[in-house]
C-alpha atoms as a PDB file:
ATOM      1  CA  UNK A   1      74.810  50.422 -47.858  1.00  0.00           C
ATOM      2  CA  UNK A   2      76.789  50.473 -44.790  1.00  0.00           C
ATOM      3  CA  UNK A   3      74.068  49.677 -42.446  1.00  0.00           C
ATOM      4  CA  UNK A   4      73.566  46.117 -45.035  1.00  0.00           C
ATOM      5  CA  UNK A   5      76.961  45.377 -44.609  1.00  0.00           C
ATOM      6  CA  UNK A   6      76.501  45.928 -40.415  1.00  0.00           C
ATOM      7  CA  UNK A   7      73.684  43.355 -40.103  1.00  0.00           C
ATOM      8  CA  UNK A   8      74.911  40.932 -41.953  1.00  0.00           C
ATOM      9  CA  UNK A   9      78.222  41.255 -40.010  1.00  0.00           C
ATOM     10  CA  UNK A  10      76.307  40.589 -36.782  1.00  0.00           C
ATOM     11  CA  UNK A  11      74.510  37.641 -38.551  1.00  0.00           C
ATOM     12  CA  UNK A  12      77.133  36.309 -38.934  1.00  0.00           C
ATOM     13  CA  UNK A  13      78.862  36.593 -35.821  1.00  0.00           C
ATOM     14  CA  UNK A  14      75.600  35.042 -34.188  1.00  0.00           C
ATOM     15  CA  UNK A  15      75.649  32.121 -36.472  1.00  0.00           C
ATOM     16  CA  UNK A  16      79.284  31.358 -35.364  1.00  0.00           C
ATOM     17  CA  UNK A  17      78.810  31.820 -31.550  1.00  0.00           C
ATOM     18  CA  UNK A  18      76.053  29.603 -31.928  1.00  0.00           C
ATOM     19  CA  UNK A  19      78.021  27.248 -33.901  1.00  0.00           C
ATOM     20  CA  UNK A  20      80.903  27.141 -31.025  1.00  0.00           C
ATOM     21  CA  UNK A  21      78.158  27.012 -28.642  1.00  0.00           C
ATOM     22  CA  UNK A  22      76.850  23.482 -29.999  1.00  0.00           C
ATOM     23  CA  UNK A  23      80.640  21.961 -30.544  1.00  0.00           C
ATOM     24  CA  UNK A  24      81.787  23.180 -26.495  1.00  0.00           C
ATOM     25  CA  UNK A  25      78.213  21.050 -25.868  1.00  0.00           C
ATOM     26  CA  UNK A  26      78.931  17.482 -28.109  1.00  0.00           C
ATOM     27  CA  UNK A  27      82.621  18.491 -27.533  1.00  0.00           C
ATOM     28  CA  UNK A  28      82.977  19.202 -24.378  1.00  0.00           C
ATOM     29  CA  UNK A  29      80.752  17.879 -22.244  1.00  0.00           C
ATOM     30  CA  UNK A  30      81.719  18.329 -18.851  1.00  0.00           C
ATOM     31  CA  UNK A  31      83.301  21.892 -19.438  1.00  0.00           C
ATOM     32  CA  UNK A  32      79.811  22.796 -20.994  1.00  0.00           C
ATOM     33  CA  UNK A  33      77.806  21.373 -17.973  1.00  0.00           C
ATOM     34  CA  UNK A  34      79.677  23.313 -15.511  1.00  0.00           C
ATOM     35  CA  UNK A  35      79.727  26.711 -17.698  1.00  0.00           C
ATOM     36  CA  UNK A  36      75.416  25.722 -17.722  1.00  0.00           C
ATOM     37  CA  UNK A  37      75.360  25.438 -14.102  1.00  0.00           C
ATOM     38  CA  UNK A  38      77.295  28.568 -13.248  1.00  0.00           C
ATOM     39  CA  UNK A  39      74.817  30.035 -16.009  1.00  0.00           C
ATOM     40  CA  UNK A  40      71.793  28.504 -14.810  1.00  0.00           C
ATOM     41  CA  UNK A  41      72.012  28.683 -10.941  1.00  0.00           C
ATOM     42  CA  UNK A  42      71.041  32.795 -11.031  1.00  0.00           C
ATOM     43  CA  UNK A  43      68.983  32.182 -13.748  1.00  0.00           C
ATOM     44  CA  UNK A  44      67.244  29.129 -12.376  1.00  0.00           C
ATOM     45  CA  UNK A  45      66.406  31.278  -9.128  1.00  0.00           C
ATOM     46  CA  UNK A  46      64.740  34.062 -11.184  1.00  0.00           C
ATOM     47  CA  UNK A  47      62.797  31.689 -13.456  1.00  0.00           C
ATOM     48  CA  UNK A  48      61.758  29.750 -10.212  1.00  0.00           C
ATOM     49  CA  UNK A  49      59.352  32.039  -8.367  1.00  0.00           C
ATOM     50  CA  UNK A  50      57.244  32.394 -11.168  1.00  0.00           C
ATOM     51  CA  UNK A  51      57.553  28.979 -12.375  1.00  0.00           C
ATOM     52  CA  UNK A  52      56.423  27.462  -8.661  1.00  0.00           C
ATOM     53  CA  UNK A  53      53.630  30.407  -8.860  1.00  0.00           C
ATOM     54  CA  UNK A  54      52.575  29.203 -12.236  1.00  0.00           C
ATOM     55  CA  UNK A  55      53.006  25.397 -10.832  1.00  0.00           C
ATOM     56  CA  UNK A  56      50.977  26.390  -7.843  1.00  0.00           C
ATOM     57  CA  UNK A  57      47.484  27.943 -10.268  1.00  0.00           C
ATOM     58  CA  UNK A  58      47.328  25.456 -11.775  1.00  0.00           C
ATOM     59  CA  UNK A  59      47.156  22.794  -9.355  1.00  0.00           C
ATOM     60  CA  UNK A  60      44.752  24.735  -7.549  1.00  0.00           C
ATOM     61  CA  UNK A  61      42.720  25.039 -10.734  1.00  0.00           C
ATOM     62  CA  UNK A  62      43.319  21.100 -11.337  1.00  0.00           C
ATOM     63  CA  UNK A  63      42.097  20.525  -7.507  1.00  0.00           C
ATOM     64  CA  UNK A  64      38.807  22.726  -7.898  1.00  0.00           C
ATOM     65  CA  UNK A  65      37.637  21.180 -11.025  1.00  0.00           C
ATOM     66  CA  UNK A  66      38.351  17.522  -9.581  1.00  0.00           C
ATOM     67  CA  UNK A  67      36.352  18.851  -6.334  1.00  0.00           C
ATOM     68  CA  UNK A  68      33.693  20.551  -8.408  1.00  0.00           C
ATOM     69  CA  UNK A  69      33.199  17.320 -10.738  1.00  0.00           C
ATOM     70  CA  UNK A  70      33.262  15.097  -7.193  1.00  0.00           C
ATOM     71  CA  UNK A  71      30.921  17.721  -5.756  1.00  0.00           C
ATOM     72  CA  UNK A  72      28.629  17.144  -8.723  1.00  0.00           C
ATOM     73  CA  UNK A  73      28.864  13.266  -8.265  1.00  0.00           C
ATOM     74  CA  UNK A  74      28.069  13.664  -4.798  1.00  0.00           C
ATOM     75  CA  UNK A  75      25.029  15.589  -5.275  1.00  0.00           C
ATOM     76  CA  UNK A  76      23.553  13.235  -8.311  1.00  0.00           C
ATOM     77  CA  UNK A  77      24.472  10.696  -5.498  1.00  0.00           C
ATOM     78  CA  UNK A  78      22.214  12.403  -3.267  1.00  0.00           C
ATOM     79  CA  UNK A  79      19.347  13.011  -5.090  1.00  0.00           C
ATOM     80  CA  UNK A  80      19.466   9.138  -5.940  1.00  0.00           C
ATOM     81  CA  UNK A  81      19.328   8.638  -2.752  1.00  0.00           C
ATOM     82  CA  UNK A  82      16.006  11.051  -1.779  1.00  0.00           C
ATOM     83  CA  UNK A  83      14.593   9.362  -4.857  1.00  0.00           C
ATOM     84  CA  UNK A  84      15.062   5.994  -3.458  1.00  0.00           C
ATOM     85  CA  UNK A  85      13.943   6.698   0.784  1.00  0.00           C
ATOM     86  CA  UNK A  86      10.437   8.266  -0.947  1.00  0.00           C
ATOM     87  CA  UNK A  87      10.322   5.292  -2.825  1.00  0.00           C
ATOM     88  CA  UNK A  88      10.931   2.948   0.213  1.00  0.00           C
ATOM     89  CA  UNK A  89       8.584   5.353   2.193  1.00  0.00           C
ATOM     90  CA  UNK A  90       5.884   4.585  -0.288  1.00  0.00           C
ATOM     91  CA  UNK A  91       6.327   0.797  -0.230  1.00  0.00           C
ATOM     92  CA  UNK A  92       6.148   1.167   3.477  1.00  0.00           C
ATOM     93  CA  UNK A  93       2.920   2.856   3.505  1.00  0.00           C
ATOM     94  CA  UNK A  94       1.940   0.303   0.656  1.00  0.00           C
ATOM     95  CA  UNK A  95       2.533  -2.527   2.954  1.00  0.00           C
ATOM     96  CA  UNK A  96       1.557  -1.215   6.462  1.00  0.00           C
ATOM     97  CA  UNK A  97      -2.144  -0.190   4.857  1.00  0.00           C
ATOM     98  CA  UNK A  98      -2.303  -4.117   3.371  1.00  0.00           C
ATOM     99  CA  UNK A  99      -1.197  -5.349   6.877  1.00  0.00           C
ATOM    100  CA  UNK A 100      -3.993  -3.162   8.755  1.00  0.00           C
ATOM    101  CA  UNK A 101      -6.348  -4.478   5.590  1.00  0.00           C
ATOM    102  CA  UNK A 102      -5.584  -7.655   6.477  1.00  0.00           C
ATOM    103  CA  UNK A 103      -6.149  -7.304  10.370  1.00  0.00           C
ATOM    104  CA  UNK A 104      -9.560  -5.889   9.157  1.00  0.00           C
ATOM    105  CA  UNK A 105     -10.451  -8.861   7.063  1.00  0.00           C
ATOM    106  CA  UNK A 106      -9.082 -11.239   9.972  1.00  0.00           C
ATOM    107  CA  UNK A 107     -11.427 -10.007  12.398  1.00  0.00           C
ATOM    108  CA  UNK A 108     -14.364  -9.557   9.720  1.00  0.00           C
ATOM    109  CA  UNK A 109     -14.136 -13.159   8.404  1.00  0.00           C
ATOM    110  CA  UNK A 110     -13.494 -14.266  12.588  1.00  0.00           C
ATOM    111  CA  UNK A 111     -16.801 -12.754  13.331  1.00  0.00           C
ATOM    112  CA  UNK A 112     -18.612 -13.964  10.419  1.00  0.00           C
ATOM    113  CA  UNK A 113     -17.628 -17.779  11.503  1.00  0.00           C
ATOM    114  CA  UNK A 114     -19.016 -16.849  14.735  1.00  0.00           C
ATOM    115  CA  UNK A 115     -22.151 -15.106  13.698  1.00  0.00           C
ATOM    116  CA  UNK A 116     -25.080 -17.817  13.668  1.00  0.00           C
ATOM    117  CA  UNK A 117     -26.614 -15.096  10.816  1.00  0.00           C
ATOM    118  CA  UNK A 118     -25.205 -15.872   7.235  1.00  0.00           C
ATOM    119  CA  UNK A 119     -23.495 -12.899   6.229  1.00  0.00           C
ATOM    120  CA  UNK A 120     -21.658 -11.605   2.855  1.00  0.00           C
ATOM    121  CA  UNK A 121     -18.645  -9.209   3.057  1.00  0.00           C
ATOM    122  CA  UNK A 122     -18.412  -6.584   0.995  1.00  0.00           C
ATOM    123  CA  UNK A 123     -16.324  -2.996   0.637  1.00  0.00           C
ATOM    124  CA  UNK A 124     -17.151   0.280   0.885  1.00  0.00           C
ATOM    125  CA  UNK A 125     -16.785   1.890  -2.525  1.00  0.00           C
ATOM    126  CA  UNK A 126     -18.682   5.446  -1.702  1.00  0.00           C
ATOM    127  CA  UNK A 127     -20.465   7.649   0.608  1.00  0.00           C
ATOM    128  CA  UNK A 128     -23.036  10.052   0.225  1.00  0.00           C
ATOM    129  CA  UNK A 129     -21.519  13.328  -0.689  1.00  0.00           C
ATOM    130  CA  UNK A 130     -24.838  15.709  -0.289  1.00  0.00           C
ATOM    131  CA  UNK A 131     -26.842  16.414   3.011  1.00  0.00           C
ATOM    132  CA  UNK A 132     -30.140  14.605   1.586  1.00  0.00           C
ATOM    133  CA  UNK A 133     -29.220  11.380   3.787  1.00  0.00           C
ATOM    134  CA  UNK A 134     -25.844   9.738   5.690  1.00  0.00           C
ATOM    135  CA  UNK A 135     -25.517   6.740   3.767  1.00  0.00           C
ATOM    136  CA  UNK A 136     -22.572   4.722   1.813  1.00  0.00           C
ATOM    137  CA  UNK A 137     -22.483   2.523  -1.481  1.00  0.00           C
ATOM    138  CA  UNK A 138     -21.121  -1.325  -1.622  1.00  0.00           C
ATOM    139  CA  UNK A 139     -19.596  -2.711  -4.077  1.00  0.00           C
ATOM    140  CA  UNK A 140     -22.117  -6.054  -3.817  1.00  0.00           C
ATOM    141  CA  UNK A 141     -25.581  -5.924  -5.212  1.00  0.00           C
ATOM    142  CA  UNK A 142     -28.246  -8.331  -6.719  1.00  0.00           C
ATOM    143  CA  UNK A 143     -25.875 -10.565  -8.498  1.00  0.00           C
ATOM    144  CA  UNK A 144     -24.555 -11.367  -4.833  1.00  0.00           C
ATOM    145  CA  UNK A 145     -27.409 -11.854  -3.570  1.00  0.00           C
ATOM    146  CA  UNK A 146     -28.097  -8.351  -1.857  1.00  0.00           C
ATOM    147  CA  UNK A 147     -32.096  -7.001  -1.189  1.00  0.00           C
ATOM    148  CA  UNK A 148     -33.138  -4.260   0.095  1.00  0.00           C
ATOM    149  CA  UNK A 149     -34.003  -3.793   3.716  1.00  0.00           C
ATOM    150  CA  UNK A 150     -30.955  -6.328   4.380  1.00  0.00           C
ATOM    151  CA  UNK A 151     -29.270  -5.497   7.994  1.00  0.00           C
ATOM    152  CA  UNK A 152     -25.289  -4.267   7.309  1.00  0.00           C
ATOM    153  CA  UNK A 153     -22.870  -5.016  10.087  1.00  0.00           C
ATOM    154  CA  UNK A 154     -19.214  -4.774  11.237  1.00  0.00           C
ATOM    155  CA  UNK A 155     -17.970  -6.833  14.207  1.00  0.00           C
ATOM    156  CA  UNK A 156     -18.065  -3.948  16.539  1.00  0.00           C
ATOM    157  CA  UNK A 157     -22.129  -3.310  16.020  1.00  0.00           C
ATOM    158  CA  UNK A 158     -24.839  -2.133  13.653  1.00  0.00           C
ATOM    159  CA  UNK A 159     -24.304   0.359  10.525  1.00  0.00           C
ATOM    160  CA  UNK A 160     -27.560   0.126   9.111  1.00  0.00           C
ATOM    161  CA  UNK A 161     -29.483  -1.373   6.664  1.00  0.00           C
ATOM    162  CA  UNK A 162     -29.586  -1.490   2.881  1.00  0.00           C
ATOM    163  CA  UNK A 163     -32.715   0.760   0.964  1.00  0.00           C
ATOM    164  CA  UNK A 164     -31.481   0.639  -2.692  1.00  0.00           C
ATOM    165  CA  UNK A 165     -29.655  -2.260  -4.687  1.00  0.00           C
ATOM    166  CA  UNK A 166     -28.290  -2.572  -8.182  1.00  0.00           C
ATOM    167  CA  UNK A 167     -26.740  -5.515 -10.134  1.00  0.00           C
ATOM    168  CA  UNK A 168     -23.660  -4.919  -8.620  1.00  0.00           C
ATOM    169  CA  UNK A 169     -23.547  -2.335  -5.997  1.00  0.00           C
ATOM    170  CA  UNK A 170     -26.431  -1.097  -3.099  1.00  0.00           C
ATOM    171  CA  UNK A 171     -26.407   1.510  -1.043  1.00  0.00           C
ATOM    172  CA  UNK A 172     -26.782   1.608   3.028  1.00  0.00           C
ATOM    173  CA  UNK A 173     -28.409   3.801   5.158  1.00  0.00           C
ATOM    174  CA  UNK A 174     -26.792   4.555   8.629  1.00  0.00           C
ATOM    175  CA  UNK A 175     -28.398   4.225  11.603  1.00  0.00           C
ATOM    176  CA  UNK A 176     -27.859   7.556  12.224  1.00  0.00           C
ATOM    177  CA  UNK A 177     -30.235   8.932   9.401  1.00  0.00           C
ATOM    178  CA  UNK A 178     -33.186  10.239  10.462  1.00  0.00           C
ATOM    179  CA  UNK A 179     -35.214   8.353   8.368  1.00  0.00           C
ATOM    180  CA  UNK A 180     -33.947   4.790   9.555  1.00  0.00           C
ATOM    181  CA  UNK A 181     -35.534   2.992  12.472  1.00  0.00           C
ATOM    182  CA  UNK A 182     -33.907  -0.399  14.201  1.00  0.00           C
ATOM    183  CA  UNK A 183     -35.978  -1.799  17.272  1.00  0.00           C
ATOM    184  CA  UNK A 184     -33.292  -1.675  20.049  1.00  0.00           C
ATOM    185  CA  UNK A 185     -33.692  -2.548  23.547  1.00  0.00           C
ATOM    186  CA  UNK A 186     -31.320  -1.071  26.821  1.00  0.00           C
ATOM    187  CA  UNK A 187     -29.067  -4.311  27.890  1.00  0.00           C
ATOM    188  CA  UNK A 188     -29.710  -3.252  31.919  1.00  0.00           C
ATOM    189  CA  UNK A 189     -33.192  -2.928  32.376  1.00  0.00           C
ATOM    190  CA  UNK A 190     -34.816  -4.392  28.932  1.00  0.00           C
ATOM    191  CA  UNK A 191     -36.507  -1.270  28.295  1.00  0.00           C
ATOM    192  CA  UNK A 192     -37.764  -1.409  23.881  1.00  0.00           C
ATOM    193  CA  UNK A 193     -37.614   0.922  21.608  1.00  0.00           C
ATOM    194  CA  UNK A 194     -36.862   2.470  18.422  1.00  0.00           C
ATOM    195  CA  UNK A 195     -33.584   3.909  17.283  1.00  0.00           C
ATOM    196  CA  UNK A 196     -33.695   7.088  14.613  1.00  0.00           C
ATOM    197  CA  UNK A 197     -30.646   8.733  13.946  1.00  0.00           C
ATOM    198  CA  UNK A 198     -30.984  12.389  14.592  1.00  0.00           C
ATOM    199  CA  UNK A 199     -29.522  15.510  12.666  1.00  0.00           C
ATOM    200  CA  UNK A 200     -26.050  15.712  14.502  1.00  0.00           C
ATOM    201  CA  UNK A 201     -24.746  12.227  13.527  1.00  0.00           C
ATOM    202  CA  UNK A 202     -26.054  10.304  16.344  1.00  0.00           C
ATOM    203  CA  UNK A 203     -28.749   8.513  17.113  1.00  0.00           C
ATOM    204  CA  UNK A 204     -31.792   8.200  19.762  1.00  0.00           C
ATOM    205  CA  UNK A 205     -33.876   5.856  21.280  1.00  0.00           C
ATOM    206  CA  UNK A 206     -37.150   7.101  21.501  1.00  0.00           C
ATOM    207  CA  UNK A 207     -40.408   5.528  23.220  1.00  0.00           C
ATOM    208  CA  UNK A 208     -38.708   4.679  26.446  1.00  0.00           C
ATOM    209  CA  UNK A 209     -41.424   4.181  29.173  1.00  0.00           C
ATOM    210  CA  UNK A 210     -41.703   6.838  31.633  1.00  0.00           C
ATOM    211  CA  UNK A 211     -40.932   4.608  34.624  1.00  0.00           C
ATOM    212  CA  UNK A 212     -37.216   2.856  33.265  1.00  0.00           C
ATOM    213  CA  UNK A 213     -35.061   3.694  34.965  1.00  0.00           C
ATOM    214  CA  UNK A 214     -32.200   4.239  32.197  1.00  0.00           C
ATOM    215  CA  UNK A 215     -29.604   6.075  32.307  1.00  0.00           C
ATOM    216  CA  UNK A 216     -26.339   7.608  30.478  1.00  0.00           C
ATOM    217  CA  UNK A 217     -23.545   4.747  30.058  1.00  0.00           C
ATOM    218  CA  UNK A 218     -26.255   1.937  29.409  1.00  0.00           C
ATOM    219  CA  UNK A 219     -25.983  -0.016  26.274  1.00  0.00           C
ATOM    220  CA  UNK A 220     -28.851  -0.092  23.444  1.00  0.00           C
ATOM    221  CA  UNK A 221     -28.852  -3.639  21.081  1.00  0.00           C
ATOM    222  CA  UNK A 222     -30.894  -5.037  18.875  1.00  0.00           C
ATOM    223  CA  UNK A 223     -34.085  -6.721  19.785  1.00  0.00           C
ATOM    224  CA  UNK A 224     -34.026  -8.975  17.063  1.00  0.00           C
ATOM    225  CA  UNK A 225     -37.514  -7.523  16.539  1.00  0.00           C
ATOM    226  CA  UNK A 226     -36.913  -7.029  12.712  1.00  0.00           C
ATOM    227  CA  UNK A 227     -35.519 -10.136  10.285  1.00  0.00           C
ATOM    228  CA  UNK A 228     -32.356  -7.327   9.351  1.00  0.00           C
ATOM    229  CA  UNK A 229     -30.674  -8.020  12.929  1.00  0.00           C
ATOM    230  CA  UNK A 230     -31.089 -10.643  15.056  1.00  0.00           C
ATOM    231  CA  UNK A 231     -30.672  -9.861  18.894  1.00  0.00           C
ATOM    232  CA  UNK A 232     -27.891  -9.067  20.799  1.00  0.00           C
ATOM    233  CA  UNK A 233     -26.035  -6.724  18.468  1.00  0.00           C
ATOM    234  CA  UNK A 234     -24.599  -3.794  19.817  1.00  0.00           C
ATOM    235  CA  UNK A 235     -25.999  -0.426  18.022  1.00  0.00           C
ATOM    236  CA  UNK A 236     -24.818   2.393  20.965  1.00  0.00           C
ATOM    237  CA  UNK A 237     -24.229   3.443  24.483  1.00  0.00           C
ATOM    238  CA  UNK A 238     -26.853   6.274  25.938  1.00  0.00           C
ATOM    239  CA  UNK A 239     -25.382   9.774  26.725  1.00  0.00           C
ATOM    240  CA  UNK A 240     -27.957  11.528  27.579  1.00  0.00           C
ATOM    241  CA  UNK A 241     -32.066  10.619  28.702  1.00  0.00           C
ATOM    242  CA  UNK A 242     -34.630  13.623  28.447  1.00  0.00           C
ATOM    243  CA  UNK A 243     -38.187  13.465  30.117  1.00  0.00           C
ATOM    244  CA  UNK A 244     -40.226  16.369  29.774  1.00  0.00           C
ATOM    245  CA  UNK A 245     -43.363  16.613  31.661  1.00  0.00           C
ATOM    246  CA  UNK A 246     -46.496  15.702  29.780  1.00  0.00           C
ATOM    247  CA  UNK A 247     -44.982  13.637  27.286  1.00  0.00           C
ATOM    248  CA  UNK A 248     -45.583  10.099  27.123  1.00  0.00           C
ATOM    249  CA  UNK A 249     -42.538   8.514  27.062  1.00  0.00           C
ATOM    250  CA  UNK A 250     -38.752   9.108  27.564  1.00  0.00           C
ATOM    251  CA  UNK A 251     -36.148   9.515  24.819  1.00  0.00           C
ATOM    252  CA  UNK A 252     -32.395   9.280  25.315  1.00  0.00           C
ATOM    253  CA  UNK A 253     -29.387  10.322  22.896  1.00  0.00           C
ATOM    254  CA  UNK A 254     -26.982   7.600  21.617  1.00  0.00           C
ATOM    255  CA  UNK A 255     -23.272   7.362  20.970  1.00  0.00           C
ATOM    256  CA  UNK A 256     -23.251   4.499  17.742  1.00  0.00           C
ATOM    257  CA  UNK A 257     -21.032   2.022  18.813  1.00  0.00           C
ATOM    258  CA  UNK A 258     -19.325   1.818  14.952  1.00  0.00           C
ATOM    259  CA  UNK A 259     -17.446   4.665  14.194  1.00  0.00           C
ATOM    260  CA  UNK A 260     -19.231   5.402  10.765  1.00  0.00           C
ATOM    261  CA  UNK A 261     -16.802   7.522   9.316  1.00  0.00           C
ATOM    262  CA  UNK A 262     -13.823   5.041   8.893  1.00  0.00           C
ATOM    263  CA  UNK A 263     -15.445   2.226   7.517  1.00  0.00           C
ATOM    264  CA  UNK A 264     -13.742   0.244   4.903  1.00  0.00           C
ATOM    265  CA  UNK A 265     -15.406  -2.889   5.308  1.00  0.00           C
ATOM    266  CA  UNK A 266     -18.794  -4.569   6.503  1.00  0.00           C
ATOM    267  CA  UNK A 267     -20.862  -7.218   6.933  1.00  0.00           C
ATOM    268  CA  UNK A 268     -24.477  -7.921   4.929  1.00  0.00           C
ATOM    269  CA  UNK A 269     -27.026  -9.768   6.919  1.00  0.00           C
ATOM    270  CA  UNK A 270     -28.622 -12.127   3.984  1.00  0.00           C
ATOM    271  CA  UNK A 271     -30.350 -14.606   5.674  1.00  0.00           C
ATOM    272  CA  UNK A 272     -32.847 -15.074   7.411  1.00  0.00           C
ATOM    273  CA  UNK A 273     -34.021 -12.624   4.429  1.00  0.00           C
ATOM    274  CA  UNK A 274     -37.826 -14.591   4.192  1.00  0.00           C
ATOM    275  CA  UNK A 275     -38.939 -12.972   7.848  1.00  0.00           C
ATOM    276  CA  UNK A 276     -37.849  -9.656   6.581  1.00  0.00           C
ATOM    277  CA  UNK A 277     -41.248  -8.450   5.321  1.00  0.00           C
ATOM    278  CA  UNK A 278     -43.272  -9.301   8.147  1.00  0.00           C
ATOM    279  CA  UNK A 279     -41.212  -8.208  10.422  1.00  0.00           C
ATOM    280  CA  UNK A 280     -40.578  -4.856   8.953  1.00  0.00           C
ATOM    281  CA  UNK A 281     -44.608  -4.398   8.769  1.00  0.00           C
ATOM    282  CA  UNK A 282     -44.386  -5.501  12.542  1.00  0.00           C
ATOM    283  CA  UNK A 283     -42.073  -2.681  13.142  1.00  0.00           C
ATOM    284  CA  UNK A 284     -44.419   0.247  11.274  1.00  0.00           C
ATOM    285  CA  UNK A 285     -47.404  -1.213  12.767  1.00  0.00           C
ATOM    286  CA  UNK A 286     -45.642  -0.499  16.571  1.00  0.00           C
ATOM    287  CA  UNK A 287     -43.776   2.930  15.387  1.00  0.00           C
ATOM    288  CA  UNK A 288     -47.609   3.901  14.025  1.00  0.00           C
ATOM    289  CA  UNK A 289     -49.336   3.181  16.627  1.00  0.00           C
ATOM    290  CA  UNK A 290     -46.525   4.723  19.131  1.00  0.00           C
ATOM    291  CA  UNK A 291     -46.977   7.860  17.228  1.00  0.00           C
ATOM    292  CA  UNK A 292     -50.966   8.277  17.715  1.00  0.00           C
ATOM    293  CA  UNK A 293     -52.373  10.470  20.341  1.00  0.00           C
END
């Protein structure tokens, strides 16, 4: 019973401190502010350090998450940015391959004007993916006008000639097959023969007589022999002549003048298509009776 009465003594004593706490404050104002400061200087210095720590966390904290949500802007930034040079990169490429495309078709439709042949330009589409022959596919055929034995060209010289056509696409086979045959004839000395291509990716001119005097660097061109190529159009330059003793004639390696392997786009001799028969049988009729002991 005693300890009751003890607390609720010191209750009260509490509530009336407090009480004479808040009337010195509306009461006396200036009293009150100086008894605060003379209070609140000691205290204010013991509350500071921790306060100024506390201040100090968590603007550090407020500083890393502004740099980590710049850091993440930056880096969406940059990855925009990669995204957009690959894009540019690829509409460079895009236009620098339809600038060379165009340079091609330039100097294509420049010798075409020039060539007294008629010719029809047409696109490489394929090439022969086995080892049965070196040849490549168009992407014109009988609806344009394309037969077979037709001579394909490209401003620079002679590809070949075309052995199998379709509605709409025909297929070329380069001179340097084996089984293809163009009457050429050596520029210098105006020595005939036949070019075959041979089983390295060349070509040779074969049935040289023994008495030319060819020789490596000299250029082979049509003879205009067969109705596929008229005259004058360059097919190679010799790199090598071989003569062995007892054989009949001479036979010399060629270097193709066209680089086969990078073509994009040619040239198909049409006309004068009518002489092409005759002039092919011509052709067998000399490589036959070349070939006879």
């Amino acid at each position: 019973m005693a300890i009751s009465r003890s607390t609720y003594g010191t209750r009260r004593l509490a509530i009336v401190l407090f009480a004479c706490l808040l009337v010195a404050l509306f009461l006396l104002p200036s009293q009150s502010q100086r008894l605060l400061q003379y209070v609140g200087g000691p205290l204010g210095q013991v509350l500071s350090l921790p306060l100024a720590a506390f201040s100090s966390v968590d603007h550090g904290i407020a500083d890393m998450w502004n740099g980590y949500v710049a850091l993440q802007t930056v880096r969406e930034e940059n990855r925009q940015l990669h995204r957009d040079i690959e894009l540019l990169k690829g509409q460079n490429n895009q236009l620098r391959e339809s600038m060379t495309a165009v340079q091609r078709y330039e100097a294509l439709l420049n010798f075409k004007q020039q060539s007294p042949s008629q010719t029809l330009a047409a696109q490489v589409i394929g090439r022969d993916a086995t080892n049965w022959y070196r040849g490549m596919i168009l992407n014109k055929g009988e609806n344009d006008g394309v037969r077979t034995e037709m001579g394909v060209i490209t401003p620079a010289g002679v590809v070949g000639r075309v052995v199998k056509t379709n509605a709409t696409s025909s297929v070329v086979l380069l001179v340097t097959d084996p089984n293809n045959a163009i009457a050429g004839v050596v520029q210098r000395t105006r020595d005939e023969g036949i070019v075959e291509g041979t089983s390295h990716g060349r070509a040779r001119l074969k049935y040289i007589p023994l008495l030319s005097n060819v020789q490596a660097g000299d250029r082979v061109v049509t003879s205009g022999l067969t109705g596929a190529f008229p005259r004058g159009l360059a097919i190679g330059s010799l790199i090598q002549v071989e003569k062995s003793e007892g054989d009949l004639f001479q036979s010399a390696e060629i270097e193709p003048e066209v680089d086969l392997s990078k073509l994009d786009e040619v040239l198909i001799i049409t006309a004068p298509y009518e002489d092409a028969d005759a002039a092919q049988k011509l052709l067998q009729a000399i490589h036959g009776d070349r070939k006879k002991p």
